[in-house]
C-alpha atoms as a PDB file:
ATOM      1  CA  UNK A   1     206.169 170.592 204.541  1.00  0.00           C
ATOM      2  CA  UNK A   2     203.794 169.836 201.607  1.00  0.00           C
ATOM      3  CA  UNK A   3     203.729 172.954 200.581  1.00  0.00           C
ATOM      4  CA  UNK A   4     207.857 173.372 200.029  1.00  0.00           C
ATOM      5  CA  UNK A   5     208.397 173.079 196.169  1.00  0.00           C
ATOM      6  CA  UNK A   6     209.744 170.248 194.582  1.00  0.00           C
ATOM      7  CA  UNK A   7     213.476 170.333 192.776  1.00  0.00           C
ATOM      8  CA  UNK A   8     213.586 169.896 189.148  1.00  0.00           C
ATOM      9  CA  UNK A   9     213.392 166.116 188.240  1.00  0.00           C
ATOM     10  CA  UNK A  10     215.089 164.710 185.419  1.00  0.00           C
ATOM     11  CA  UNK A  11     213.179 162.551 182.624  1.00  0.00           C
ATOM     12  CA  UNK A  12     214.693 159.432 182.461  1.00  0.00           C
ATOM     13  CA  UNK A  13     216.982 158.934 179.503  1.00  0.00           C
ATOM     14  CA  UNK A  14     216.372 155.804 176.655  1.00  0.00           C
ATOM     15  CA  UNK A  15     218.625 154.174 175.056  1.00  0.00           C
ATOM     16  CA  UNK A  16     218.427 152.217 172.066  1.00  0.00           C
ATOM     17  CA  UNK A  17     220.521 148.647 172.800  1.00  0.00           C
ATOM     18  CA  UNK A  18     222.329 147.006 170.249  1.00  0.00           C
ATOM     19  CA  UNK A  19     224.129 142.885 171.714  1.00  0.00           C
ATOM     20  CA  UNK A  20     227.263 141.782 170.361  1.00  0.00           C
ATOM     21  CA  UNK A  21     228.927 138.471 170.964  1.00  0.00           C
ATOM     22  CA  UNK A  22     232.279 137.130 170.013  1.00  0.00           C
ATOM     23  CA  UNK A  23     233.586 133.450 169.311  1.00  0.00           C
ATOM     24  CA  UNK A  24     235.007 133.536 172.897  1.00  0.00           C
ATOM     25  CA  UNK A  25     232.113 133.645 174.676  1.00  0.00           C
ATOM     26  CA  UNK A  26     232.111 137.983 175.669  1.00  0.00           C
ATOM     27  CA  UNK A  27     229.247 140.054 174.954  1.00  0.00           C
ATOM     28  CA  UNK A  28     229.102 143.742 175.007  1.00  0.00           C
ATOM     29  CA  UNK A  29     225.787 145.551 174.977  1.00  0.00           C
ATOM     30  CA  UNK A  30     225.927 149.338 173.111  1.00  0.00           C
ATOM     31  CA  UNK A  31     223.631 151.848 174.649  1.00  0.00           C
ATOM     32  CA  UNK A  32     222.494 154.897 172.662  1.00  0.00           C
ATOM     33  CA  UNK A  33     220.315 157.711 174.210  1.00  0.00           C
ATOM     34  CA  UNK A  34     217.814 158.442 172.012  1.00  0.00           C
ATOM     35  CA  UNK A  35     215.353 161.642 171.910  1.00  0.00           C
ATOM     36  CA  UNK A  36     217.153 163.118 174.922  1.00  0.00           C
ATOM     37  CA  UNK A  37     216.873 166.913 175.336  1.00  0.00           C
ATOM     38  CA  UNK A  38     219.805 169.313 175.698  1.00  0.00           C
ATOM     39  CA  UNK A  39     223.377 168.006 175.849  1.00  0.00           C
ATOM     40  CA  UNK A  40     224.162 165.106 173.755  1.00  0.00           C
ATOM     41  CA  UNK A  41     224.775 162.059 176.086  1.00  0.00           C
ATOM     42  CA  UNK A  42     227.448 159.547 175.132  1.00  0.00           C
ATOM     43  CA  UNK A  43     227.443 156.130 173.879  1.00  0.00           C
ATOM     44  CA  UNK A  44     227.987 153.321 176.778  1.00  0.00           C
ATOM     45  CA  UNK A  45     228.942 150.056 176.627  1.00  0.00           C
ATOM     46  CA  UNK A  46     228.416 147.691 179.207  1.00  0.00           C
ATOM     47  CA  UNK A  47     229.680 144.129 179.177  1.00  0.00           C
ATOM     48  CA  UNK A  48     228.305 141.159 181.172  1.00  0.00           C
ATOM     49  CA  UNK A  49     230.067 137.958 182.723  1.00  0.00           C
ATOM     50  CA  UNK A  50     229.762 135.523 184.726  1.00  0.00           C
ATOM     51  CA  UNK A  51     231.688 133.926 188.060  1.00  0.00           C
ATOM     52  CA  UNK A  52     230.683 130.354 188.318  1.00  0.00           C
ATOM     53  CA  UNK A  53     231.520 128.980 192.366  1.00  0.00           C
ATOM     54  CA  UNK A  54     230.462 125.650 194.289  1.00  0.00           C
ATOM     55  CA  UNK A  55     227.618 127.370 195.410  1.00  0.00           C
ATOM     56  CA  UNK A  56     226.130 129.749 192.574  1.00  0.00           C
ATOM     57  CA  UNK A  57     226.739 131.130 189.285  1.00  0.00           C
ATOM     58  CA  UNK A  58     226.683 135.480 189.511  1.00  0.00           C
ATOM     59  CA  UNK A  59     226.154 137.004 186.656  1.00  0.00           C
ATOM     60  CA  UNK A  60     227.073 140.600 186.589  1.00  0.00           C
ATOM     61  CA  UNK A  61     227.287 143.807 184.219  1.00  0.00           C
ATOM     62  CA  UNK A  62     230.397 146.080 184.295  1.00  0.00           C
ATOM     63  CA  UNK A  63     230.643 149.709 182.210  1.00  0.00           C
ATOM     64  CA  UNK A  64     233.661 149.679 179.571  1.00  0.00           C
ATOM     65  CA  UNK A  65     235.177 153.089 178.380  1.00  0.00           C
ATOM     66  CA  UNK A  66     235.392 152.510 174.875  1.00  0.00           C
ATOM     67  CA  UNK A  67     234.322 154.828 172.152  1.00  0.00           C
ATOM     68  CA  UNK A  68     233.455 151.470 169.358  1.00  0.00           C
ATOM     69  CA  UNK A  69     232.255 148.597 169.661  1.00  0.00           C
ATOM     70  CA  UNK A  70     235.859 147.189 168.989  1.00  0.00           C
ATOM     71  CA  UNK A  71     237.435 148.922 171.503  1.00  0.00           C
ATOM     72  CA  UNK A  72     235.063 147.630 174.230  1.00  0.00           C
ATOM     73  CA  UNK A  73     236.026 144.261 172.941  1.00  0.00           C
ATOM     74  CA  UNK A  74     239.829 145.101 173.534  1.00  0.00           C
ATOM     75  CA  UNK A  75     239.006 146.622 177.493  1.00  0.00           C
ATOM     76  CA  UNK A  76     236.754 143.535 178.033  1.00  0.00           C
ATOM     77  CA  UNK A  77     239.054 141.039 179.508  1.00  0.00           C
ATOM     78  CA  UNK A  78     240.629 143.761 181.640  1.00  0.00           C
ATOM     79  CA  UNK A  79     237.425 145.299 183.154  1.00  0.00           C
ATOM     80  CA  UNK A  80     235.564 141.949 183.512  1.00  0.00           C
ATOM     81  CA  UNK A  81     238.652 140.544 185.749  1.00  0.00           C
ATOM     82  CA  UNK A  82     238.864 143.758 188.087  1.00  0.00           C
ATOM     83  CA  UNK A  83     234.783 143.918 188.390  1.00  0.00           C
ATOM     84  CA  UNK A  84     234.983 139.674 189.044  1.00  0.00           C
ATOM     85  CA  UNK A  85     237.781 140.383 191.857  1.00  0.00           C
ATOM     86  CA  UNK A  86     235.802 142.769 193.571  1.00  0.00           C
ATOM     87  CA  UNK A  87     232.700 140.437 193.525  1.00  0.00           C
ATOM     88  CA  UNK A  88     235.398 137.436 194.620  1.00  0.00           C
ATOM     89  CA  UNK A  89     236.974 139.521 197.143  1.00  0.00           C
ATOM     90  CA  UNK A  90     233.182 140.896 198.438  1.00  0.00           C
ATOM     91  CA  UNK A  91     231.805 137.171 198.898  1.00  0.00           C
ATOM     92  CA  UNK A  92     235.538 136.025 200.968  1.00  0.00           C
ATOM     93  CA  UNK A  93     235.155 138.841 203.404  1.00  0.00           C
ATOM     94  CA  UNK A  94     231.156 138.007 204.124  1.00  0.00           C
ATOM     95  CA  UNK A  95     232.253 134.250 204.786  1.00  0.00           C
ATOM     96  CA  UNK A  96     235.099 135.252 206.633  1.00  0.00           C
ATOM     97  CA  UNK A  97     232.655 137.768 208.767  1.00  0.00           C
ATOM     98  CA  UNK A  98     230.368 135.352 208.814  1.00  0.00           C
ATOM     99  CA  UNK A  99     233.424 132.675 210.495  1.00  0.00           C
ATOM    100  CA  UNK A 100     232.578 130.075 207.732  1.00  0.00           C
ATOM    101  CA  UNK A 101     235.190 127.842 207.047  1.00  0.00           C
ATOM    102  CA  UNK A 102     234.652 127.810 203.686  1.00  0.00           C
ATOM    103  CA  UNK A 103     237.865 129.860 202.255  1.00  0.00           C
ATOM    104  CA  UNK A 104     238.903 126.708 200.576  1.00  0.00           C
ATOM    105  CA  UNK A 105     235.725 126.737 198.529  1.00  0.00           C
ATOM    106  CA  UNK A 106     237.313 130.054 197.432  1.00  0.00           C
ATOM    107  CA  UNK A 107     240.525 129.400 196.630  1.00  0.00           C
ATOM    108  CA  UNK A 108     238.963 126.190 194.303  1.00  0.00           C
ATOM    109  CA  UNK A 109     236.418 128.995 192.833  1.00  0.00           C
ATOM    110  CA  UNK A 110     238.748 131.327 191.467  1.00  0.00           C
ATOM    111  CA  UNK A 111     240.727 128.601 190.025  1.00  0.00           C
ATOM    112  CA  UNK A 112     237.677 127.911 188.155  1.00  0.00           C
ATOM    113  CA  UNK A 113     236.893 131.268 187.189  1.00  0.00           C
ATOM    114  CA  UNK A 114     240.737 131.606 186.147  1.00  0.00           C
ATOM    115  CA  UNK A 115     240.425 128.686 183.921  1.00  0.00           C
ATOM    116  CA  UNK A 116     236.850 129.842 182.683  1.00  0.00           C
ATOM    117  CA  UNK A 117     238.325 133.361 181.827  1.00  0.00           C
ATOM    118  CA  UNK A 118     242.270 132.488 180.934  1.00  0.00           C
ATOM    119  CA  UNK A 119     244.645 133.672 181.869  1.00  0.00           C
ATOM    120  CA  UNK A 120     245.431 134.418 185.995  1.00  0.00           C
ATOM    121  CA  UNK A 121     242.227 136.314 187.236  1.00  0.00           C
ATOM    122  CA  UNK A 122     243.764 139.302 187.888  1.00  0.00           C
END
């Protein structure tokens, strides 16, 4: 089994990161591959948030389609409340699967991520 020959790996790609923050507290993060042989890769932006509970703050990263930094800015509220749902909706089922009574600790949390975020979480 040694002797069977090894795919093709790829190099790991590099990207140059550039932060940006706005008065309301978002920050987007633009990733540029740099040096990266054959196609050219695109520009990514990935934005970062944060869902504050009785328990824990989780901070977490989500990818934005967005071809400016401006344009991430615009999807940002959008994609941060569907990725913070999932997370939300992930934690519920492991209490509930775990028969902790705690779905009240829930309900309170997203209230406070709804008034941390604006608007109505979803």
């Amino acid at each position: 089994m040694a002797d069977e020959p090894v795919g093709e790996v790829e190099a790991p790609v590099v990207y140059e990161l550039a932060q940006f923050a706005d008065t309301q507290g978002r920050e987007v993060t633009r990733l540029c591959p740099v040096d990266h042989p054959g196609e050219p890769l695109p520009v990514r932006y990935r934005g970062q948030a944060m869902l504050i509970s009785g328990q824990a703050k989780i901070s977490f990263a989500f990818e934005i389609q967005a071809s400016s930094v401006a344009e991430a800015f615009e999807r940002f509220d959008a994609r941060r409340d569907e990725e913070g749902e999932a997370i939300a909706s992930e934690m519920r089922k492991k209490v509930l699967a775990a028969g902790s009574p705690k779905i009240d600790d829930f309900r309170r949390d997203r209230l406070q991520r709804q008034r941390r975020f604006g608007g109505n979480g979803g």
